[in-house]
PDB file of N, CA and C in Angstrom:
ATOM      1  N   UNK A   1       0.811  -1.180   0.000  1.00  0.00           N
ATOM      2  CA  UNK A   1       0.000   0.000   0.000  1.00  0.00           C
ATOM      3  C   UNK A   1       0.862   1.254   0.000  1.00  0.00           C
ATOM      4  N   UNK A   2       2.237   1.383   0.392  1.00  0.00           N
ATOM      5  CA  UNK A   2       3.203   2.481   1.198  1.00  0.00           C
ATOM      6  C   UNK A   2       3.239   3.157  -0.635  1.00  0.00           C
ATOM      7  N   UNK A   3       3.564   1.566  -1.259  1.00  0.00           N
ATOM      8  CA  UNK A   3       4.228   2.105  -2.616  1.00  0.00           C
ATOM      9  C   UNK A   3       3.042   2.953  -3.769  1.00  0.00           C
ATOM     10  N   UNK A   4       1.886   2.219  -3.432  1.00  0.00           N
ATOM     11  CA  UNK A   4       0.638   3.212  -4.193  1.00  0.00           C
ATOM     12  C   UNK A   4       0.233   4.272  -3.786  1.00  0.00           C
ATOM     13  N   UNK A   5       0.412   4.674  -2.688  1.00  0.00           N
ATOM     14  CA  UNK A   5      -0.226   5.918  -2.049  1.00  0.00           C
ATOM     15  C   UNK A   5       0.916   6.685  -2.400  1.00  0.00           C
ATOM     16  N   UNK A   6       2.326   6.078  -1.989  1.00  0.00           N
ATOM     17  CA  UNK A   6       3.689   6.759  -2.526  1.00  0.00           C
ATOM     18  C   UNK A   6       3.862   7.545  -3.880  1.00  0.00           C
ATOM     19  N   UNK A   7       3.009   7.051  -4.984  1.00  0.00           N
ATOM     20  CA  UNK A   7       3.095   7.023  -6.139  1.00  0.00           C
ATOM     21  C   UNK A   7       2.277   8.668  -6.244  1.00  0.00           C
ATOM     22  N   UNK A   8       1.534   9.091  -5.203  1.00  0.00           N
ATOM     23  CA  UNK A   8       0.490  10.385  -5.362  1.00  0.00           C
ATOM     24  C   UNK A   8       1.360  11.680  -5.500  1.00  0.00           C
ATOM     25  N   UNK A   9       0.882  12.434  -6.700  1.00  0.00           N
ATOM     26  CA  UNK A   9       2.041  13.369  -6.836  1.00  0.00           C
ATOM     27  C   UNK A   9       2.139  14.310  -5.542  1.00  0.00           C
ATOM     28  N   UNK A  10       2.874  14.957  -4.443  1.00  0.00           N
ATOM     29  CA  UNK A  10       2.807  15.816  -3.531  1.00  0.00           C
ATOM     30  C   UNK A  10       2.766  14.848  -2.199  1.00  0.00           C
ATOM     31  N   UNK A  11       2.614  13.332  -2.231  1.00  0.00           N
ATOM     32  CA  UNK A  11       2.935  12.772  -0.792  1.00  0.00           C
ATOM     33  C   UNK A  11       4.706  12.527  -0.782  1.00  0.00           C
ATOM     34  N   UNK A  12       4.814  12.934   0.522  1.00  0.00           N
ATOM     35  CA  UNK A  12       6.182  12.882   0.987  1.00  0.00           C
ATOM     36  C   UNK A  12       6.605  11.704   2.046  1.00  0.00           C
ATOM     37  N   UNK A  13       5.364  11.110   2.095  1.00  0.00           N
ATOM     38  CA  UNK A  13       5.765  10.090   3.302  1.00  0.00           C
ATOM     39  C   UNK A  13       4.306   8.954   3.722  1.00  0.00           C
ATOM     40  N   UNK A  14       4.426   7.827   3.727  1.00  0.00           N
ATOM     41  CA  UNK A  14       3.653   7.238   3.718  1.00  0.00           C
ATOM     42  C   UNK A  14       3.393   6.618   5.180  1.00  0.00           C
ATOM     43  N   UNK A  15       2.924   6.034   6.604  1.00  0.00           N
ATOM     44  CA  UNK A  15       3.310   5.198   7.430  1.00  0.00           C
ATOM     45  C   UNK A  15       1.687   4.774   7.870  1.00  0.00           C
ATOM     46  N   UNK A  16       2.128   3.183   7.892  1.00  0.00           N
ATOM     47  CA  UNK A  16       0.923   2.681   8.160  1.00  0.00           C
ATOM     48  C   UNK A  16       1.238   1.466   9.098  1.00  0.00           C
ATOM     49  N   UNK A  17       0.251   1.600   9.877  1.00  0.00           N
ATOM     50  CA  UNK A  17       0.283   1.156  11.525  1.00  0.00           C
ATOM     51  C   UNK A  17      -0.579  -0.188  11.472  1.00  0.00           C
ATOM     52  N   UNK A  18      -0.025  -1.322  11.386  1.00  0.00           N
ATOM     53  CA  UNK A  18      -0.392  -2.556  11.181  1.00  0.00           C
ATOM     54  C   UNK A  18      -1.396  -3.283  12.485  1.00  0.00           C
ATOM     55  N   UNK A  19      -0.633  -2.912  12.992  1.00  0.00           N
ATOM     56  CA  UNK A  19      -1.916  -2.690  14.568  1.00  0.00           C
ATOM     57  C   UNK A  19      -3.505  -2.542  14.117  1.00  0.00           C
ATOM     58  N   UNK A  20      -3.715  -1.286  14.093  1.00  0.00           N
ATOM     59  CA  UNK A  20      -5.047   0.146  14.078  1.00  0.00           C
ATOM     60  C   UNK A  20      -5.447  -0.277  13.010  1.00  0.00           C
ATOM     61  N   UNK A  21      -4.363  -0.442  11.485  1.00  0.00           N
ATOM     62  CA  UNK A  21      -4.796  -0.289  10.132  1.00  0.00           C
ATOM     63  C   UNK A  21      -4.384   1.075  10.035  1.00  0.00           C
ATOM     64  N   UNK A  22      -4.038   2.038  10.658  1.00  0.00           N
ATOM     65  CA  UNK A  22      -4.255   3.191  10.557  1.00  0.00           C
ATOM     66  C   UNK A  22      -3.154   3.787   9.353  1.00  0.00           C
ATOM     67  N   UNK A  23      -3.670   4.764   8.282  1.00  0.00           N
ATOM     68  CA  UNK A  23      -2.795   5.008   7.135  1.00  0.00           C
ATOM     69  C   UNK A  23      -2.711   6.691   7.421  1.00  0.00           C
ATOM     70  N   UNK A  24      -1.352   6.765   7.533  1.00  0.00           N
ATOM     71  CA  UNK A  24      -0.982   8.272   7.678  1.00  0.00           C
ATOM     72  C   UNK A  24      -0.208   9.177   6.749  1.00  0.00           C
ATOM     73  N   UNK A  25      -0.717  10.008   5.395  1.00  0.00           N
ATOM     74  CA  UNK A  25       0.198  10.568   4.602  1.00  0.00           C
ATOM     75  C   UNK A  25       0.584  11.434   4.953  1.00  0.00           C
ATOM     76  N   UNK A  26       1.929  11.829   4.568  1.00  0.00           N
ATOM     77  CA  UNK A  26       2.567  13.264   4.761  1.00  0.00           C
ATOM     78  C   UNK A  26       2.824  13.856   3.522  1.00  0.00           C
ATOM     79  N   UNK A  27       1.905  15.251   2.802  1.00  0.00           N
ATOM     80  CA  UNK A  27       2.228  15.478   1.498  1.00  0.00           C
ATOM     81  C   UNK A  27       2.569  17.351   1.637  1.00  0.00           C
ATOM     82  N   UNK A  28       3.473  17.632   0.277  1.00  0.00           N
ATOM     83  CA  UNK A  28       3.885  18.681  -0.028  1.00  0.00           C
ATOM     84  C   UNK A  28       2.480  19.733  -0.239  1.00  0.00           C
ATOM     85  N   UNK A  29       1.856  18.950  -0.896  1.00  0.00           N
ATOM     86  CA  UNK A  29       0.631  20.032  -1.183  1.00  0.00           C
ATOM     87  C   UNK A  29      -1.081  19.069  -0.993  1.00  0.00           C
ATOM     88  N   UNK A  30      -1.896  19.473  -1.021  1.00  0.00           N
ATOM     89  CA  UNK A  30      -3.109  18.874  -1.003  1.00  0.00           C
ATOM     90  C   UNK A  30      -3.380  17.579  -1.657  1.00  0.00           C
ATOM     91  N   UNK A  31      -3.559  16.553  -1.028  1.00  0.00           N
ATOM     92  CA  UNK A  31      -4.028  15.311  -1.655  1.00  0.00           C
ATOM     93  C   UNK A  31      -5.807  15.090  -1.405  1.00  0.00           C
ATOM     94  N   UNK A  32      -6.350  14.653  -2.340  1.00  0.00           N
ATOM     95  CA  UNK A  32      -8.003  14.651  -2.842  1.00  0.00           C
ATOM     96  C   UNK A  32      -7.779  13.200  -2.014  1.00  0.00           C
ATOM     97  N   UNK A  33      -8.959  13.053  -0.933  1.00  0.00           N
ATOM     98  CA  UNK A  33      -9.266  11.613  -0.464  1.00  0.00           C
ATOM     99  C   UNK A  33      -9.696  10.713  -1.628  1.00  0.00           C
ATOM    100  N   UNK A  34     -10.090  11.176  -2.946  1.00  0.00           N
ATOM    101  CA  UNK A  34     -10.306  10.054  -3.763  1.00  0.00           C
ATOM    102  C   UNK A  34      -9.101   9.373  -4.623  1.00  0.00           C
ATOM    103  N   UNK A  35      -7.931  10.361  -4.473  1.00  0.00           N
ATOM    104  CA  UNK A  35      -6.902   9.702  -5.176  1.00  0.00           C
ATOM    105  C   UNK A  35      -6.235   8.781  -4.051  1.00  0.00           C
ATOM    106  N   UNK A  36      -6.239   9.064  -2.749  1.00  0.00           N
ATOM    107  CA  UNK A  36      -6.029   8.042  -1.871  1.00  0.00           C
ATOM    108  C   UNK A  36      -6.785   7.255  -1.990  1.00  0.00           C
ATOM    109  N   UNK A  37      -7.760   7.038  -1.873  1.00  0.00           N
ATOM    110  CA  UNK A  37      -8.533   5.945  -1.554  1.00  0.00           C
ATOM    111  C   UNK A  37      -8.357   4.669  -2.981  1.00  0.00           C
ATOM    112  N   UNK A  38      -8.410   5.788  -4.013  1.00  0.00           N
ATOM    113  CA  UNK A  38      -8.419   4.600  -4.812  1.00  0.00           C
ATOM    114  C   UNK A  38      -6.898   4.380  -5.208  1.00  0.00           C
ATOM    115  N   UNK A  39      -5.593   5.094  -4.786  1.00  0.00           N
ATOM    116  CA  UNK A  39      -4.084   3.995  -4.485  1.00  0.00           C
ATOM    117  C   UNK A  39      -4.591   2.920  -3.380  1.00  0.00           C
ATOM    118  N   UNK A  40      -5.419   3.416  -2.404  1.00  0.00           N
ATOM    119  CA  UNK A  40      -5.708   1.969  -1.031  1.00  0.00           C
ATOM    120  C   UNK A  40      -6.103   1.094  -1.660  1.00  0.00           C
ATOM    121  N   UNK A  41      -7.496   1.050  -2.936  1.00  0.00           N
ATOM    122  CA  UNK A  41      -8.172  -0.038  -3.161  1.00  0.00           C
ATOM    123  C   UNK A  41      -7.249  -0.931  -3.976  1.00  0.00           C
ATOM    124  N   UNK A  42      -6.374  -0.525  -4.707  1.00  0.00           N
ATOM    125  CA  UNK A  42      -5.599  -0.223  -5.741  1.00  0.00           C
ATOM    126  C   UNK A  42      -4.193  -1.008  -5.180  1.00  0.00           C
ATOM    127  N   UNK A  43      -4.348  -1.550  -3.628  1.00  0.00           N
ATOM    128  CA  UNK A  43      -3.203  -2.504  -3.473  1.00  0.00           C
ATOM    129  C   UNK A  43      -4.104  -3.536  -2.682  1.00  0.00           C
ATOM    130  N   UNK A  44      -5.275  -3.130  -3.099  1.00  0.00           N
ATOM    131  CA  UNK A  44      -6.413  -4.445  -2.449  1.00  0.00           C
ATOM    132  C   UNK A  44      -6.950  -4.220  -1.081  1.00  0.00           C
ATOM    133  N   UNK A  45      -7.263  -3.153  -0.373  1.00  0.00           N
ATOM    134  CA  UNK A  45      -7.229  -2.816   0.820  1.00  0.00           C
ATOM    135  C   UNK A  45      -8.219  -1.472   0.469  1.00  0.00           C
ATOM    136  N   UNK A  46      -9.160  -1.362   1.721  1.00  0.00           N
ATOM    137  CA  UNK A  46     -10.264  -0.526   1.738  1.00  0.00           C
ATOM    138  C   UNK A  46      -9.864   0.598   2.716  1.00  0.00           C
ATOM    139  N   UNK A  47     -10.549   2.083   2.111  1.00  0.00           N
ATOM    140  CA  UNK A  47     -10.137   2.838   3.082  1.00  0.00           C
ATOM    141  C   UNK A  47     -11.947   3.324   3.678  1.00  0.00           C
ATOM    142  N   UNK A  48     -11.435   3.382   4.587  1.00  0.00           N
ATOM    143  CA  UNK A  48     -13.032   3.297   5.448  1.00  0.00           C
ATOM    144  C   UNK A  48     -13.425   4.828   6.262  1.00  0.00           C
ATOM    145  N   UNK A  49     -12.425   5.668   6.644  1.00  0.00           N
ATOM    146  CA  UNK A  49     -12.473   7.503   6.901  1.00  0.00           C
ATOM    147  C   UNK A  49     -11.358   7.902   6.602  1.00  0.00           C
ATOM    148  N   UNK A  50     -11.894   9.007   6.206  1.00  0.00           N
ATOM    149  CA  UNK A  50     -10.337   9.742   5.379  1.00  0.00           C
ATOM    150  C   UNK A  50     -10.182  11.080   6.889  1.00  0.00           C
TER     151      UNK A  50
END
């Protein structure tokens, strides 16, 4: 998932907490919850609140 969400132009950092599920981006400029969501679905994995 690190590497698809990675792929979003303006994220700088990806970390996701295997525990929680919890997915945390760090980006240069504004990322649209739909281009996340669909890098999440997009490594087979659902995103459920942005």
């Amino acid at each position: 998932m690190k590497a698809e969400v990675g792929k979003i132009s303006g994220v700088t950092a990806v970390d996701v907490d295997l525990v929680t599920g919890k997915v945390t981006v760090t980006a240069n400029e504004p990322v649209g919850e739909a281009l996340v969501r669909d890098a999440v679905e997009e490594a087979g994995y659902e995103l459920t609140s942005a």
